[in-house]
Protein backbone atom coordinates (compact mmCIF):
# COMPACT_ATOMS: atom_id res chain seq x y z
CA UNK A 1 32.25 39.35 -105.40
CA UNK A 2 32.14 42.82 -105.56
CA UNK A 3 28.53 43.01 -104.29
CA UNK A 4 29.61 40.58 -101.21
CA UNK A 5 31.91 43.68 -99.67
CA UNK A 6 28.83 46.15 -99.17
CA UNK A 7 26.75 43.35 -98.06
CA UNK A 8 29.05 42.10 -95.28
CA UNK A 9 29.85 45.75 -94.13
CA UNK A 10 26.36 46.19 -93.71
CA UNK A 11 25.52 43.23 -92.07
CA UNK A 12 28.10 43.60 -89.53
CA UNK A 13 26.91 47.23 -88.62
CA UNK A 14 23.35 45.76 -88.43
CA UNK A 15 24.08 43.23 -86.05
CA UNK A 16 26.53 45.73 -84.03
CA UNK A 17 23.82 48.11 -83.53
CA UNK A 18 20.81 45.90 -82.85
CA UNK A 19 23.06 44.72 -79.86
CA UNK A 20 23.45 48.25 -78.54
CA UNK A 21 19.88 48.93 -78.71
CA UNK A 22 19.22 45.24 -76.56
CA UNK A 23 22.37 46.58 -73.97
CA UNK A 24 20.82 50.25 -74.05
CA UNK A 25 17.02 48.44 -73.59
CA UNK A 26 18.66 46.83 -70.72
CA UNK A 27 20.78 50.03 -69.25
CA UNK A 28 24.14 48.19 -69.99
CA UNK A 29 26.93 49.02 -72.27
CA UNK A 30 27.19 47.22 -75.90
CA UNK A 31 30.96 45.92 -74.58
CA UNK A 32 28.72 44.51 -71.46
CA UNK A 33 26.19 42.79 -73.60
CA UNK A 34 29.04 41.17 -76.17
CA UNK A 35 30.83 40.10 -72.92
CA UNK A 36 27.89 38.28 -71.71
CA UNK A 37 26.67 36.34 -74.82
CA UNK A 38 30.38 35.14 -75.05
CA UNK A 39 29.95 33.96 -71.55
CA UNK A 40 27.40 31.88 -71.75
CA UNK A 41 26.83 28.83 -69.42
CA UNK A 42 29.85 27.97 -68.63
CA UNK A 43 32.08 30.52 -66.17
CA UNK A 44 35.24 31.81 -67.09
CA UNK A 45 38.18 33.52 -65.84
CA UNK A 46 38.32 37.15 -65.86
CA UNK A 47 41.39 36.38 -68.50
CA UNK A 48 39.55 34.01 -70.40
CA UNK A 49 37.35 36.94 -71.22
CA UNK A 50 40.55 39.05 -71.88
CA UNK A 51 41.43 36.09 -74.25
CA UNK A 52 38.34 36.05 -75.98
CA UNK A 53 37.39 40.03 -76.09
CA UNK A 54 41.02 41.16 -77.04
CA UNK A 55 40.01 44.03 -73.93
CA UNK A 56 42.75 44.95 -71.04
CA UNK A 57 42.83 43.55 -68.09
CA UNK A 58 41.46 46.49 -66.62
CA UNK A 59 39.09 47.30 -69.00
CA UNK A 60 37.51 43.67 -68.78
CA UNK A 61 37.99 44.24 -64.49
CA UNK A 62 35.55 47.47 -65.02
CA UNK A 63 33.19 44.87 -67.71
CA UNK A 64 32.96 42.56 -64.44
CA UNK A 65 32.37 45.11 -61.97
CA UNK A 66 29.35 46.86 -63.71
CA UNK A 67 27.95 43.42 -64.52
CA UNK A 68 28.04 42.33 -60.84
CA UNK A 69 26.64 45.47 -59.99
CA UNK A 70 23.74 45.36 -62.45
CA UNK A 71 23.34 41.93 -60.83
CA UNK A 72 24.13 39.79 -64.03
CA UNK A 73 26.98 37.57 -62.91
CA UNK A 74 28.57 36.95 -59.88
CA UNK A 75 32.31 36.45 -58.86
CA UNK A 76 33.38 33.02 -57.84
CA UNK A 77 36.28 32.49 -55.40
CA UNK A 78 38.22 28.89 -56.23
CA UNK A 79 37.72 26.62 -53.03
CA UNK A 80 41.70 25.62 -53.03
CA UNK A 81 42.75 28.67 -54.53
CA UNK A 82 41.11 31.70 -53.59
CA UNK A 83 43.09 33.52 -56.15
CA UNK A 84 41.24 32.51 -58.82
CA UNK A 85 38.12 33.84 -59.46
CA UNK A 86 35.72 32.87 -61.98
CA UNK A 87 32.74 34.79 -63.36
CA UNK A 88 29.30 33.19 -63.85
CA UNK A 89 26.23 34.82 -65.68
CA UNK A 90 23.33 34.52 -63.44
CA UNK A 91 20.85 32.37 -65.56
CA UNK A 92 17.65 34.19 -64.57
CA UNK A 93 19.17 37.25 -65.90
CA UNK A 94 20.37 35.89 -69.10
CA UNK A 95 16.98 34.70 -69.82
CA UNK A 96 15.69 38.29 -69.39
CA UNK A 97 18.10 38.94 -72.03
CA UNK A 98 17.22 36.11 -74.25
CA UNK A 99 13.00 37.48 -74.10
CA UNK A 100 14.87 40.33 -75.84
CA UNK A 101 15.69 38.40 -79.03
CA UNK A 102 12.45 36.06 -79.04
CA UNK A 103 10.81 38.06 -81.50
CA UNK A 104 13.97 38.77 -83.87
CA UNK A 105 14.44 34.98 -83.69
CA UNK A 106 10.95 33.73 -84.83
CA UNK A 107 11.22 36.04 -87.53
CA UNK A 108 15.07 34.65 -88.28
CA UNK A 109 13.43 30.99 -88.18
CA UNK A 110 10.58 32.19 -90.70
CA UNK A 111 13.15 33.70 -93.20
CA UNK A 112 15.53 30.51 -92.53
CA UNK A 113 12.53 28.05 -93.00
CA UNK A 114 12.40 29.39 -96.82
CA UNK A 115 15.91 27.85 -97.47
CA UNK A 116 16.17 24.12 -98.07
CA UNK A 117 18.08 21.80 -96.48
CA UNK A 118 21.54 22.40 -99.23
CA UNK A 119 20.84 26.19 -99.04
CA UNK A 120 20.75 26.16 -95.36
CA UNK A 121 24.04 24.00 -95.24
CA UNK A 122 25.62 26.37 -97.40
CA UNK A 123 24.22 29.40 -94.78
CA UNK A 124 25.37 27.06 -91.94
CA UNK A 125 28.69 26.69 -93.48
CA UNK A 126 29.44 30.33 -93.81
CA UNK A 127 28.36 31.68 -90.74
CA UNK A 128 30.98 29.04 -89.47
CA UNK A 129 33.64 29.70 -91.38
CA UNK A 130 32.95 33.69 -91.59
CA UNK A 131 33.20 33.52 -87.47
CA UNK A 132 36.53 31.14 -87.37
CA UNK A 133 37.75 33.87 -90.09
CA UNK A 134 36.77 37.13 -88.24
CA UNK A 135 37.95 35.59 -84.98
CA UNK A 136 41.36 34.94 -86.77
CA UNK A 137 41.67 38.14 -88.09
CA UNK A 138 40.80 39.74 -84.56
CA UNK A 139 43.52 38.21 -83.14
CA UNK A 140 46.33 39.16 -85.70
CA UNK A 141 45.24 42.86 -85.58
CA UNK A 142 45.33 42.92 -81.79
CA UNK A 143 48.66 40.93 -82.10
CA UNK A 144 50.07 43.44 -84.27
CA UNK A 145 49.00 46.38 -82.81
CA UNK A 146 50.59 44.79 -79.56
CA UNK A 147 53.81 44.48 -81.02
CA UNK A 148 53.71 48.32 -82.78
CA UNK A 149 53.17 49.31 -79.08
């Protein structure tokens, strides 16, 4: 166990910083970029995003804005209720993004094709379970800090 710690630490840093350099490759913001490959597919609210980011309402407001304005998603005014707006990543754009990670993910399928199919379960399983856990924790530390406020 106590070689997991360092490992993780790393790992997390790793991934945090290859994301910058994609957002910086593509003149956005890291918070940008992380707000994007939560959206998706499917549109969500502007608090949705709040929801999932743990950002402000205004913070996530200025995410949205520079977004539209870099021409990655749009805004989407409900039909019935034109309060409610929805945002929508703009799939051409995305897939700009996504040539970005081709290369990292052949070589991630190379280095994942030398696990069998138990290893690869067990891999599967973590990633699963570290992202319901980290997701978890997230939320208590933005709860807490909410209620020390």
């Amino acid at each position: 166990m106590q070689r997991y710690v360092p490992l993780v630490r790393e790992f997390s840093a790793r991934v945090l910083l290859f994301h910058d350099a994609v957002a910086e490759n593509l003149g956005l913001h890291g918070t940008d970029l992380r707000v994007l490959r939560l959206l998706g597919e499917e549109p969500m609210t502007p608090g949705q995003l709040v929801e999932h980011t743990g950002l402000t309402g205004a913070a996530m407001t200025a995410v949205v804005d520079r977004l539209v304005a870099a021409g990655y998603v749009t805004r989407d005014r409900d039909e019935v209720d034109r309060r409610r707006v929805t945002v929508r990543a703009l799939a051409a754009r995305v897939r700009k993004i996504d040539r970005l990670y081709e290369e990292y993910g052949a070589d991630m399928a190379k280095l994942l094709a030398q696990y069998d199919a138990k290893e690869f379960a067990a891999i599967e399983s973590f990633l699963a379970k570290t992202t319901g856990l980290l997701t978890e924790h997230a939320a208590k530390l933005r709860a807490s800090e909410a209620s020390s406020a």
